[in-house]
PDB file of N, CA and C in Angstrom:
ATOM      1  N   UNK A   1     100.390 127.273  78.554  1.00  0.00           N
ATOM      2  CA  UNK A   1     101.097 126.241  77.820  1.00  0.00           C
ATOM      3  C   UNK A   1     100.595 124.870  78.263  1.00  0.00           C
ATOM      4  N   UNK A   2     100.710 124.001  77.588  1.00  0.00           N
ATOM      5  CA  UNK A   2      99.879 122.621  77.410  1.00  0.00           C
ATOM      6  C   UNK A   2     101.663 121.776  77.864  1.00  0.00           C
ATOM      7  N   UNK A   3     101.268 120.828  78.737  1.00  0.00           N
ATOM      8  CA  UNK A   3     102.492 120.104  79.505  1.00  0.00           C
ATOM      9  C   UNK A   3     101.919 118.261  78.921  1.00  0.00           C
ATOM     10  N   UNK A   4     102.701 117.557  78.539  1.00  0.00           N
ATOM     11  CA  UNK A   4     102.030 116.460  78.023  1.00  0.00           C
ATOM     12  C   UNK A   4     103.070 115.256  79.117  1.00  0.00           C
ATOM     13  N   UNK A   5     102.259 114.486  79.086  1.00  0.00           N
ATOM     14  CA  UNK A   5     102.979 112.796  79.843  1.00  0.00           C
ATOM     15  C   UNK A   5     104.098 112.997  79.484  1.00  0.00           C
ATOM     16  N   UNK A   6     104.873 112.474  80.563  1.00  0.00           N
ATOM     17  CA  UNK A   6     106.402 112.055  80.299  1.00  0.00           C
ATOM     18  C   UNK A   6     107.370 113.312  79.751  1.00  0.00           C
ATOM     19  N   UNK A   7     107.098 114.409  80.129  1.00  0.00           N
ATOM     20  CA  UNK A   7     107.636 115.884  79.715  1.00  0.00           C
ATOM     21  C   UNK A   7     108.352 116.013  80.908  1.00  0.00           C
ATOM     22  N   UNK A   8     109.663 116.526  80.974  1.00  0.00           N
ATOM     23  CA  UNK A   8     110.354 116.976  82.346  1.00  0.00           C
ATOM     24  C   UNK A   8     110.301 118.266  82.477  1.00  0.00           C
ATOM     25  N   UNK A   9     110.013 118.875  83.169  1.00  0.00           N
ATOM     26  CA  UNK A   9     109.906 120.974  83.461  1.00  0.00           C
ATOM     27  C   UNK A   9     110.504 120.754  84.670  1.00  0.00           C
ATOM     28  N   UNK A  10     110.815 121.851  85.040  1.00  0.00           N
ATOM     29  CA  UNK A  10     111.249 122.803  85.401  1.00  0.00           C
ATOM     30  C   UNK A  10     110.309 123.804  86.333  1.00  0.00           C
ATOM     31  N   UNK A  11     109.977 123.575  87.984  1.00  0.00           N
ATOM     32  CA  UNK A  11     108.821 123.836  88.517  1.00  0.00           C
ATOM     33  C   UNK A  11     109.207 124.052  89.934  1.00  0.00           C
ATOM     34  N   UNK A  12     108.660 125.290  90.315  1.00  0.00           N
ATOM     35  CA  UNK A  12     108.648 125.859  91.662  1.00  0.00           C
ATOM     36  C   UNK A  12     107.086 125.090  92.546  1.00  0.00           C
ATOM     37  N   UNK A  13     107.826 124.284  93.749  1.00  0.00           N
ATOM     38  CA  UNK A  13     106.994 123.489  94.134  1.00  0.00           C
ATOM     39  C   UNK A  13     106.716 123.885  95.442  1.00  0.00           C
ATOM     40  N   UNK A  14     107.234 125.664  95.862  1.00  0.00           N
ATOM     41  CA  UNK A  14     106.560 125.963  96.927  1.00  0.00           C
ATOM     42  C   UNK A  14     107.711 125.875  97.708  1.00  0.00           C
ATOM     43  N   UNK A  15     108.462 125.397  97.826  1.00  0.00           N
ATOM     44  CA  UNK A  15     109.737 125.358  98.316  1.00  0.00           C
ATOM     45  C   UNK A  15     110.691 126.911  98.505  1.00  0.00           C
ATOM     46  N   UNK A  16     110.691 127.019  99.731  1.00  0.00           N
ATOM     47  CA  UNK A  16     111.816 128.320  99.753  1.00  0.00           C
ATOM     48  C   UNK A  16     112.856 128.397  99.092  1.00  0.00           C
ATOM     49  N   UNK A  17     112.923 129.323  97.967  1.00  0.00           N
ATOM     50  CA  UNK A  17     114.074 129.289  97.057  1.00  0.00           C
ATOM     51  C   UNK A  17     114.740 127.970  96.372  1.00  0.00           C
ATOM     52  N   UNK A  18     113.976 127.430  95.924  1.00  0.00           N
ATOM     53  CA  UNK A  18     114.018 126.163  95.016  1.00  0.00           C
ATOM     54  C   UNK A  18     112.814 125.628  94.146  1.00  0.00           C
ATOM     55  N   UNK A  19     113.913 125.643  93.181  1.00  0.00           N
ATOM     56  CA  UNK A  19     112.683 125.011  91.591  1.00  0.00           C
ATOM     57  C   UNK A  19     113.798 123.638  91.482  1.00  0.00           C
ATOM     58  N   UNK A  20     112.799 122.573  91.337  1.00  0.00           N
ATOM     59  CA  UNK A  20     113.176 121.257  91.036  1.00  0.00           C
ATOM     60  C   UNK A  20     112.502 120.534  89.363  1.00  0.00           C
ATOM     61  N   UNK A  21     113.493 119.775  88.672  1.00  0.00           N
ATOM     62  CA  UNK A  21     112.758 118.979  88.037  1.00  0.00           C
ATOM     63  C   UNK A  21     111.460 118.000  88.327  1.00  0.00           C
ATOM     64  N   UNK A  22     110.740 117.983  87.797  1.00  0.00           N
ATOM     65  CA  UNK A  22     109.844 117.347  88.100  1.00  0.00           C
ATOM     66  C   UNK A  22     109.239 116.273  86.489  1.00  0.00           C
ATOM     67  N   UNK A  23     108.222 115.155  86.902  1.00  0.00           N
ATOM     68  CA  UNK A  23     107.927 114.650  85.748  1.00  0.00           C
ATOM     69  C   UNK A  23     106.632 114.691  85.771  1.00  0.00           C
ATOM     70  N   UNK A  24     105.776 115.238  84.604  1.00  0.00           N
ATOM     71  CA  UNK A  24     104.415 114.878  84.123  1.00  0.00           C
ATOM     72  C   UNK A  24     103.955 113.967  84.093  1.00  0.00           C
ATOM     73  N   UNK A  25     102.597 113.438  84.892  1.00  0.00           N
ATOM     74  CA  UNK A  25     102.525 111.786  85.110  1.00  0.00           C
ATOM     75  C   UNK A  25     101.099 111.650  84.732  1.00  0.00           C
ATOM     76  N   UNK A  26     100.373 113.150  84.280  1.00  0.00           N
ATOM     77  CA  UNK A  26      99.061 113.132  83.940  1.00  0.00           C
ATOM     78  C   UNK A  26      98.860 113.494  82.494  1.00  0.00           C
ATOM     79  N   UNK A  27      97.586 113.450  82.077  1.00  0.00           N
ATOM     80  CA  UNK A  27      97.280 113.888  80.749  1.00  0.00           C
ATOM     81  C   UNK A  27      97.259 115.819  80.892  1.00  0.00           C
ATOM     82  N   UNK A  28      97.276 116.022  79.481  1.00  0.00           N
ATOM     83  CA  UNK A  28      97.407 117.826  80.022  1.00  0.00           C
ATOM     84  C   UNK A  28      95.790 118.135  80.074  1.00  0.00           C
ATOM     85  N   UNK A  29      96.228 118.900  81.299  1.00  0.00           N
ATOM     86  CA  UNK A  29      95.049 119.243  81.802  1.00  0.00           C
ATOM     87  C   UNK A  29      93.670 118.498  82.311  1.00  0.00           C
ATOM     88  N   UNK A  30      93.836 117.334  83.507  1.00  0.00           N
ATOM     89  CA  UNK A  30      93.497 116.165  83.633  1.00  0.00           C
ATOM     90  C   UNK A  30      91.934 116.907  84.246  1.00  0.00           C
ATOM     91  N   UNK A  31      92.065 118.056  84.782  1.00  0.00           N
ATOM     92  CA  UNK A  31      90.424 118.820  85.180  1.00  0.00           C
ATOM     93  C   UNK A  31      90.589 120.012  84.004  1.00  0.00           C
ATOM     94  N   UNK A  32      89.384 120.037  83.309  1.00  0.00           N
ATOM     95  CA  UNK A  32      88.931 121.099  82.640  1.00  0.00           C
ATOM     96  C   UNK A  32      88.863 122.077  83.331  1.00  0.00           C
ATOM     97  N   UNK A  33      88.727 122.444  84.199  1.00  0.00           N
ATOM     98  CA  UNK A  33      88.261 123.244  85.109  1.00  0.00           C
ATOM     99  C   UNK A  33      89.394 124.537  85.691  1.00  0.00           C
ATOM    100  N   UNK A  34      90.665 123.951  85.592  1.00  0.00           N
ATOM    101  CA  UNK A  34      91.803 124.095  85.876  1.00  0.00           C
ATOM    102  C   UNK A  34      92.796 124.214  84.941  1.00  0.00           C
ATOM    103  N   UNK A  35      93.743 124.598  85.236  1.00  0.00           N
ATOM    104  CA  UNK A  35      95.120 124.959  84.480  1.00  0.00           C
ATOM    105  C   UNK A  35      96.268 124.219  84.926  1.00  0.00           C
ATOM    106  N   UNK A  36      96.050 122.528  85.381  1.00  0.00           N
ATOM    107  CA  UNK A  36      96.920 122.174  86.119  1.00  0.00           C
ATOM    108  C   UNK A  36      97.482 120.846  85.611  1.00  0.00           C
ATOM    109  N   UNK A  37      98.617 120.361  86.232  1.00  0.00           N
ATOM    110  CA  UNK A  37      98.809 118.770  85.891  1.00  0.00           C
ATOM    111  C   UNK A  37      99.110 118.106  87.304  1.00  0.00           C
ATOM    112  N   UNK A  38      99.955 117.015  87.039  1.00  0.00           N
ATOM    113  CA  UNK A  38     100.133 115.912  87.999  1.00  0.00           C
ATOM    114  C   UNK A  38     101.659 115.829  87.678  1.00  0.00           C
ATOM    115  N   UNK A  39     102.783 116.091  88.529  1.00  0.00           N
ATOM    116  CA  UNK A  39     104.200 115.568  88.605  1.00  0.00           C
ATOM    117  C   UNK A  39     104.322 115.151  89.706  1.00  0.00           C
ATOM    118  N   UNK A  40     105.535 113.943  89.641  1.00  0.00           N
ATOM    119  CA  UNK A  40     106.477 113.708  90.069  1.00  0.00           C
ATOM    120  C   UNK A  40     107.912 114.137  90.748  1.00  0.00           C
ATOM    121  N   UNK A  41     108.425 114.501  91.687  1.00  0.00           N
ATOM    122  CA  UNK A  41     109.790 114.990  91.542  1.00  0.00           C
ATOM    123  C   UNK A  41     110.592 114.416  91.168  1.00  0.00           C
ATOM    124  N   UNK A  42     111.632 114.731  90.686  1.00  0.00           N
ATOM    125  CA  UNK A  42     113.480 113.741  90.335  1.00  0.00           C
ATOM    126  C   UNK A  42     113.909 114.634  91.541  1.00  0.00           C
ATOM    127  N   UNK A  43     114.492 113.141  91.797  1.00  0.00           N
ATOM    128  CA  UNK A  43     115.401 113.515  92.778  1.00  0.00           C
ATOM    129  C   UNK A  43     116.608 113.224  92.771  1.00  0.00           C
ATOM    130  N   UNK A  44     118.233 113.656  93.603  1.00  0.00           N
ATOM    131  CA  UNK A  44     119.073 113.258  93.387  1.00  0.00           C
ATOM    132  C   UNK A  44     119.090 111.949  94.603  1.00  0.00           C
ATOM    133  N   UNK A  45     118.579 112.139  95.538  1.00  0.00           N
ATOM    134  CA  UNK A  45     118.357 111.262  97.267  1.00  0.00           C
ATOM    135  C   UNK A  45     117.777 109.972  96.677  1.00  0.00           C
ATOM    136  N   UNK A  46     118.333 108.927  96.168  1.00  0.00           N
ATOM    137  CA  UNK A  46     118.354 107.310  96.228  1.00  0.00           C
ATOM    138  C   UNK A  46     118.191 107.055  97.094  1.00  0.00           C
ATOM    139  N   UNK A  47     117.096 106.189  97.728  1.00  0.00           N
ATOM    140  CA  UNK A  47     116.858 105.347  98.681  1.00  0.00           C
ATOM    141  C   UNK A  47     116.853 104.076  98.736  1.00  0.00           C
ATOM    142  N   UNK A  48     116.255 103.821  97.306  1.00  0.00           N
ATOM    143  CA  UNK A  48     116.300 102.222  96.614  1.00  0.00           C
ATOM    144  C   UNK A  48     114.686 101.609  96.736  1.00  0.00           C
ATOM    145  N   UNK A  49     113.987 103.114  97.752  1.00  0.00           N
ATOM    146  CA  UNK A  49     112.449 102.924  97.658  1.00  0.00           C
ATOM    147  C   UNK A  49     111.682 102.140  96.457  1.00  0.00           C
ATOM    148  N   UNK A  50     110.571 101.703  97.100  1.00  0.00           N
ATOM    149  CA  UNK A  50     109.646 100.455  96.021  1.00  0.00           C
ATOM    150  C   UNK A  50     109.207 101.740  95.188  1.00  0.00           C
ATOM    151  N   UNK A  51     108.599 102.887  95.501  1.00  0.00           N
ATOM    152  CA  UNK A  51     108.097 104.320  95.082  1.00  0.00           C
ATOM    153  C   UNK A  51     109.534 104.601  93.832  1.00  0.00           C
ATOM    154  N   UNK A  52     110.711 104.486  93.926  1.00  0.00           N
ATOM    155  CA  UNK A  52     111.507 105.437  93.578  1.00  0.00           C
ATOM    156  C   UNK A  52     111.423 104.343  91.600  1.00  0.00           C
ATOM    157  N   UNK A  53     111.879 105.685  90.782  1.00  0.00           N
ATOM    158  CA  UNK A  53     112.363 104.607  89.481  1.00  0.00           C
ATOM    159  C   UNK A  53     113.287 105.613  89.000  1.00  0.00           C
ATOM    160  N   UNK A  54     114.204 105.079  88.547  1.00  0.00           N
ATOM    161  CA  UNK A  54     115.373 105.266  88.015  1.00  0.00           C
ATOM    162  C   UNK A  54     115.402 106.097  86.574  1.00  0.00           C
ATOM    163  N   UNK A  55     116.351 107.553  86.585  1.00  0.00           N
ATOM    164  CA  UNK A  55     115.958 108.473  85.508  1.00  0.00           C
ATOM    165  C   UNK A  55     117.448 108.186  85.217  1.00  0.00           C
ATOM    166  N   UNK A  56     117.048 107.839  83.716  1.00  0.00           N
ATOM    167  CA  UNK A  56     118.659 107.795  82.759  1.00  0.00           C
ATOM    168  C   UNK A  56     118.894 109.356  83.405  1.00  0.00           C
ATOM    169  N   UNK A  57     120.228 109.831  83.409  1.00  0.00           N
ATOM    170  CA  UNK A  57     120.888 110.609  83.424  1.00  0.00           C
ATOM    171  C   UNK A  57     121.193 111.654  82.419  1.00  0.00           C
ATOM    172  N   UNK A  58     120.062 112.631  81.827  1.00  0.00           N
ATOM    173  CA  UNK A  58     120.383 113.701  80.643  1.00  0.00           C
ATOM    174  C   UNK A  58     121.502 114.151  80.803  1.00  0.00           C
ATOM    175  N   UNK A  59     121.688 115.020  79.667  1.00  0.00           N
ATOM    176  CA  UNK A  59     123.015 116.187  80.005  1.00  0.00           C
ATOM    177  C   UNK A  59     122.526 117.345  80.932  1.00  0.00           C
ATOM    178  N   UNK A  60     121.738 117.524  81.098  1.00  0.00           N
ATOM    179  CA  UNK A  60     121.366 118.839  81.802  1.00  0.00           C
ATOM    180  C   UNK A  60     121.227 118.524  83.270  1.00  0.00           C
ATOM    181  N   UNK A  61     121.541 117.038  83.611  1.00  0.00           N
ATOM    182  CA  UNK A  61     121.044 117.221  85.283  1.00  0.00           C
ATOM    183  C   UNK A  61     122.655 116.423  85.584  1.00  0.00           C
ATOM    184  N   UNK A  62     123.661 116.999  86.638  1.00  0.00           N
ATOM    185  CA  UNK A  62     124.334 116.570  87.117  1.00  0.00           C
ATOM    186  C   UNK A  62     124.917 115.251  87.267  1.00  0.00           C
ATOM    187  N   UNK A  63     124.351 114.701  88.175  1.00  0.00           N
ATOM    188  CA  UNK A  63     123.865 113.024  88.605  1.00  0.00           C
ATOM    189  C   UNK A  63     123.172 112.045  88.557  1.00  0.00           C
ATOM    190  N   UNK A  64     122.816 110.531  88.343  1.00  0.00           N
ATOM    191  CA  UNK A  64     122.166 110.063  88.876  1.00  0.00           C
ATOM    192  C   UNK A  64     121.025 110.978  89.284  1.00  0.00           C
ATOM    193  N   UNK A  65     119.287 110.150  89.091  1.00  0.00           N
ATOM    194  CA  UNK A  65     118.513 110.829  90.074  1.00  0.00           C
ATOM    195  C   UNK A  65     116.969 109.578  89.666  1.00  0.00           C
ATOM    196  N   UNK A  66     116.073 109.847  90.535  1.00  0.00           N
ATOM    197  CA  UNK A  66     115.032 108.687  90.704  1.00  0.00           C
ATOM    198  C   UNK A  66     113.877 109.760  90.511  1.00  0.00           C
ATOM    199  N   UNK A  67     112.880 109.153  89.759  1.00  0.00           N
ATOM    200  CA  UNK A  67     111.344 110.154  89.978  1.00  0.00           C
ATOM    201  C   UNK A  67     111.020 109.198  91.152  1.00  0.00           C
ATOM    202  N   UNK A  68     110.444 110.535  92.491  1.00  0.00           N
ATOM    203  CA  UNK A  68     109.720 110.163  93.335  1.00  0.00           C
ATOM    204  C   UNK A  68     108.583 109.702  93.312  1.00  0.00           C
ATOM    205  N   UNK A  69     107.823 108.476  92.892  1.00  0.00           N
ATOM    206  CA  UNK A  69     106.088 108.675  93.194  1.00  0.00           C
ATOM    207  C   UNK A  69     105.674 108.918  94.175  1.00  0.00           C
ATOM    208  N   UNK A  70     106.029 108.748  95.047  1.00  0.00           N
ATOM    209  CA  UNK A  70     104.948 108.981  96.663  1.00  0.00           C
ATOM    210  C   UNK A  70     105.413 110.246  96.754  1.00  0.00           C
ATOM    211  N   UNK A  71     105.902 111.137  95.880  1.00  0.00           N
ATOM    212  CA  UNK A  71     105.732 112.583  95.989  1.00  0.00           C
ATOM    213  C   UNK A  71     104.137 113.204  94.971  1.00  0.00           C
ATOM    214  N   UNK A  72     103.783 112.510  94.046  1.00  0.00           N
ATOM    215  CA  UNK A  72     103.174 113.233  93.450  1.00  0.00           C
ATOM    216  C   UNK A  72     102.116 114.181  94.094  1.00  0.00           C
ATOM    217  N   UNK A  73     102.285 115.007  92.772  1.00  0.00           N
ATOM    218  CA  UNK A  73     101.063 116.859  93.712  1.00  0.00           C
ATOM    219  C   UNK A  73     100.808 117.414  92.272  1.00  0.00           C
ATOM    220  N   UNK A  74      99.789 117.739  92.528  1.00  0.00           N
ATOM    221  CA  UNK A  74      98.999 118.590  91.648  1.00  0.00           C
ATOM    222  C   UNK A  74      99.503 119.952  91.797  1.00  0.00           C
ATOM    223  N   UNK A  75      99.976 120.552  90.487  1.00  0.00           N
ATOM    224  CA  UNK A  75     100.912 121.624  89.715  1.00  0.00           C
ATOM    225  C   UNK A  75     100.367 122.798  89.466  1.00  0.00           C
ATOM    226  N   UNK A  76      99.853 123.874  89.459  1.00  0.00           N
ATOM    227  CA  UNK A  76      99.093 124.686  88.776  1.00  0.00           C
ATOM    228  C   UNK A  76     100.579 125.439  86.995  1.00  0.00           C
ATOM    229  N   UNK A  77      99.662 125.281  85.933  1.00  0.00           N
ATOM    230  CA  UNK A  77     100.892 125.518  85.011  1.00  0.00           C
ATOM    231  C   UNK A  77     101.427 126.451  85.278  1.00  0.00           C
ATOM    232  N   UNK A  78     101.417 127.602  86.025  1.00  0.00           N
ATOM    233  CA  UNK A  78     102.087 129.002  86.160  1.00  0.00           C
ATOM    234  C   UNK A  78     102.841 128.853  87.142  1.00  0.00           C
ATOM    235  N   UNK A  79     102.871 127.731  87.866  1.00  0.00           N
ATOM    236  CA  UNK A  79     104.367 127.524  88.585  1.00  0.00           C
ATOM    237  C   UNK A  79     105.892 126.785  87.455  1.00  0.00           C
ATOM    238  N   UNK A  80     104.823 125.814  86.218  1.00  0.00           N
ATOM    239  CA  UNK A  80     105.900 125.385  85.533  1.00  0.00           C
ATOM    240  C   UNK A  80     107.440 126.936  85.090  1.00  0.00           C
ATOM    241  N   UNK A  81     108.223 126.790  85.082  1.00  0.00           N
ATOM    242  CA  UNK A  81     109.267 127.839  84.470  1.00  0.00           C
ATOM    243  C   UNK A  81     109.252 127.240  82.826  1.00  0.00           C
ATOM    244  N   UNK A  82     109.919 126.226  82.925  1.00  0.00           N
ATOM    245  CA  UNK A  82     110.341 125.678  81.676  1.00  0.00           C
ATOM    246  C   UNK A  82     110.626 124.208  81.119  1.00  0.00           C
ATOM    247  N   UNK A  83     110.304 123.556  79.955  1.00  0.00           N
ATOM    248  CA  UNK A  83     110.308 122.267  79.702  1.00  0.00           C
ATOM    249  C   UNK A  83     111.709 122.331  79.843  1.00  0.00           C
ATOM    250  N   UNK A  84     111.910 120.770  80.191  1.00  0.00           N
ATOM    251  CA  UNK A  84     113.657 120.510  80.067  1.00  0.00           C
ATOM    252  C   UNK A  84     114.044 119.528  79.515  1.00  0.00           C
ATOM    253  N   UNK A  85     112.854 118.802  79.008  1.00  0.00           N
ATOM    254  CA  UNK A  85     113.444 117.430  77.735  1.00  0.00           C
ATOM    255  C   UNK A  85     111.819 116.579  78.202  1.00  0.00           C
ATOM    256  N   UNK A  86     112.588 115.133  77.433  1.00  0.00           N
ATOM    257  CA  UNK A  86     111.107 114.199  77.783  1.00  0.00           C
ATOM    258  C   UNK A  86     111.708 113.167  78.690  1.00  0.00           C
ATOM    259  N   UNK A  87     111.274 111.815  79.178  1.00  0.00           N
ATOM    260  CA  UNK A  87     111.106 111.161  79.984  1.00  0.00           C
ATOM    261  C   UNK A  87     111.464 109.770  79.339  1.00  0.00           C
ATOM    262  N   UNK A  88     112.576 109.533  78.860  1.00  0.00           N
ATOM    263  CA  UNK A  88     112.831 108.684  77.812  1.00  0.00           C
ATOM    264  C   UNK A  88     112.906 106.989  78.154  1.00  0.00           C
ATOM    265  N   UNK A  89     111.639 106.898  77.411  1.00  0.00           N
ATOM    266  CA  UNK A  89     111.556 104.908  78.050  1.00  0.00           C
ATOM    267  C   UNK A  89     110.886 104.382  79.052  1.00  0.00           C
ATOM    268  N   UNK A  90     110.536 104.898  80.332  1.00  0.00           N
ATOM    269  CA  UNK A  90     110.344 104.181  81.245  1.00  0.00           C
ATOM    270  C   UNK A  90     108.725 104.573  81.581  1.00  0.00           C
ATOM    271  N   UNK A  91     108.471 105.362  80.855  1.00  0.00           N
ATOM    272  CA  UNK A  91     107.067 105.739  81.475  1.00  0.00           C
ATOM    273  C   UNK A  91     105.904 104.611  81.903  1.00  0.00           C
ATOM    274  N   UNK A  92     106.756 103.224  81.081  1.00  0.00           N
ATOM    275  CA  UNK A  92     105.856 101.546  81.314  1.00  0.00           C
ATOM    276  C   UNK A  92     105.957 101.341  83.322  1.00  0.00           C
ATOM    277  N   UNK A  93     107.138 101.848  83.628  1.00  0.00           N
ATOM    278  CA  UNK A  93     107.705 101.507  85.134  1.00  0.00           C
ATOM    279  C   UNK A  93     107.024 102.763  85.852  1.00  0.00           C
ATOM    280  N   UNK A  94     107.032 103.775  85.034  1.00  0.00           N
ATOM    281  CA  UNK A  94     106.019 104.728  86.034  1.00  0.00           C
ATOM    282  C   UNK A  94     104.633 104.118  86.522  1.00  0.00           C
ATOM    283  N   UNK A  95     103.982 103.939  85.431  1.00  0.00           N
ATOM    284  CA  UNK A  95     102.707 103.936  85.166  1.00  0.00           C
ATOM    285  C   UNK A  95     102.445 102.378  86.079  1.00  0.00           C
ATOM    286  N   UNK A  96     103.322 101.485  86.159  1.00  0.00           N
ATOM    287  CA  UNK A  96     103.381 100.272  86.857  1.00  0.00           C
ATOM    288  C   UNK A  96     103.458 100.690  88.599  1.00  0.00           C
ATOM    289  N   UNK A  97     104.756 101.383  88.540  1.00  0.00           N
ATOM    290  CA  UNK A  97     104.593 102.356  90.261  1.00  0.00           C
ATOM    291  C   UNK A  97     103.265 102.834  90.960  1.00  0.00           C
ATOM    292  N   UNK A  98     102.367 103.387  89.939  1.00  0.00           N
ATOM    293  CA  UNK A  98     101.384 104.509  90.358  1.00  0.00           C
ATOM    294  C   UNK A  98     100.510 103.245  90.334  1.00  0.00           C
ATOM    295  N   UNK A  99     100.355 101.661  89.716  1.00  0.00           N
ATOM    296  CA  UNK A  99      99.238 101.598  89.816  1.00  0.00           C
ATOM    297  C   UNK A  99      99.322 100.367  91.215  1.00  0.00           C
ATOM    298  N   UNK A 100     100.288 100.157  91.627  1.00  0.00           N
ATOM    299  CA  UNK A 100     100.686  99.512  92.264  1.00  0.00           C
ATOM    300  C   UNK A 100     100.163 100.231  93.934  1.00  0.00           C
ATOM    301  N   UNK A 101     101.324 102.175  93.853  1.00  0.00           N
ATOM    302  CA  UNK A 101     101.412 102.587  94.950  1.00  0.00           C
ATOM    303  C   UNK A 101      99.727 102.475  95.247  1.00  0.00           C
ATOM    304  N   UNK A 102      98.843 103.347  93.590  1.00  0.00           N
ATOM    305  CA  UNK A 102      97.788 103.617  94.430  1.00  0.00           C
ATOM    306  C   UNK A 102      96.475 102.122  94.375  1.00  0.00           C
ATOM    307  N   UNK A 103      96.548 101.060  94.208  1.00  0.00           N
ATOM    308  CA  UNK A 103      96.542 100.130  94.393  1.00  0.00           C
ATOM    309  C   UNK A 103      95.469 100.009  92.967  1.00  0.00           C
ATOM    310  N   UNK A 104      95.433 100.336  92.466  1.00  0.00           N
ATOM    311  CA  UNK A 104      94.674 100.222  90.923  1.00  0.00           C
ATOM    312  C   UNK A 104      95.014  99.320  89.505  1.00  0.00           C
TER     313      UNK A 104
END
């Protein structure tokens, strides 16, 4: 399955017994070579970090929660489980985060 920018899934990140939301922050399939993307985590842990940006609140996630950038990691798609909506609005403040964190 093809995962596009600003898509939220649903992804086992290696973590003992935990799948977290996460956000798509790459194009799909950013290496040919591979079957993979680039996320973000949401998190519920506010810090107020320069890294952190603020996720409106869907119906499907509890609380409050921030996409981490200084988490991002390369995904392989067969860890994704399942899409869980899109990334509504802010992808201007992502894309401002990443070029900032990685100084570009």
């Amino acid at each position: 399955m093809s995962y596009q920018r600003g898509d939220v899934v649903l992804a086992d990140l290696g973590y003992v017994a935990k799948v977290r939301p996460v956000l798509v922050v790459s194009i799909p399939r950013p290496d040919r070579q591979r079957n993979m993307i680039v996320v973000a985590p949401i998190t519920t842990e506010v810090r107020g970090g320069e890294c952190e940006v603020a996720f409106p609140k869907p119906q499907w996630m509890q609380q409050e929660s921030v996409v981490n950038l200084v988490q991002i990691v390369g995904l392989d798609n067969v860890r994704v489980l399942r899409r869980l909506g899109k990334f509504s609005g802010k992808m201007e403040e992502i894309d401002a985060g990443l070029k900032r964190m990685l100084d570009l």
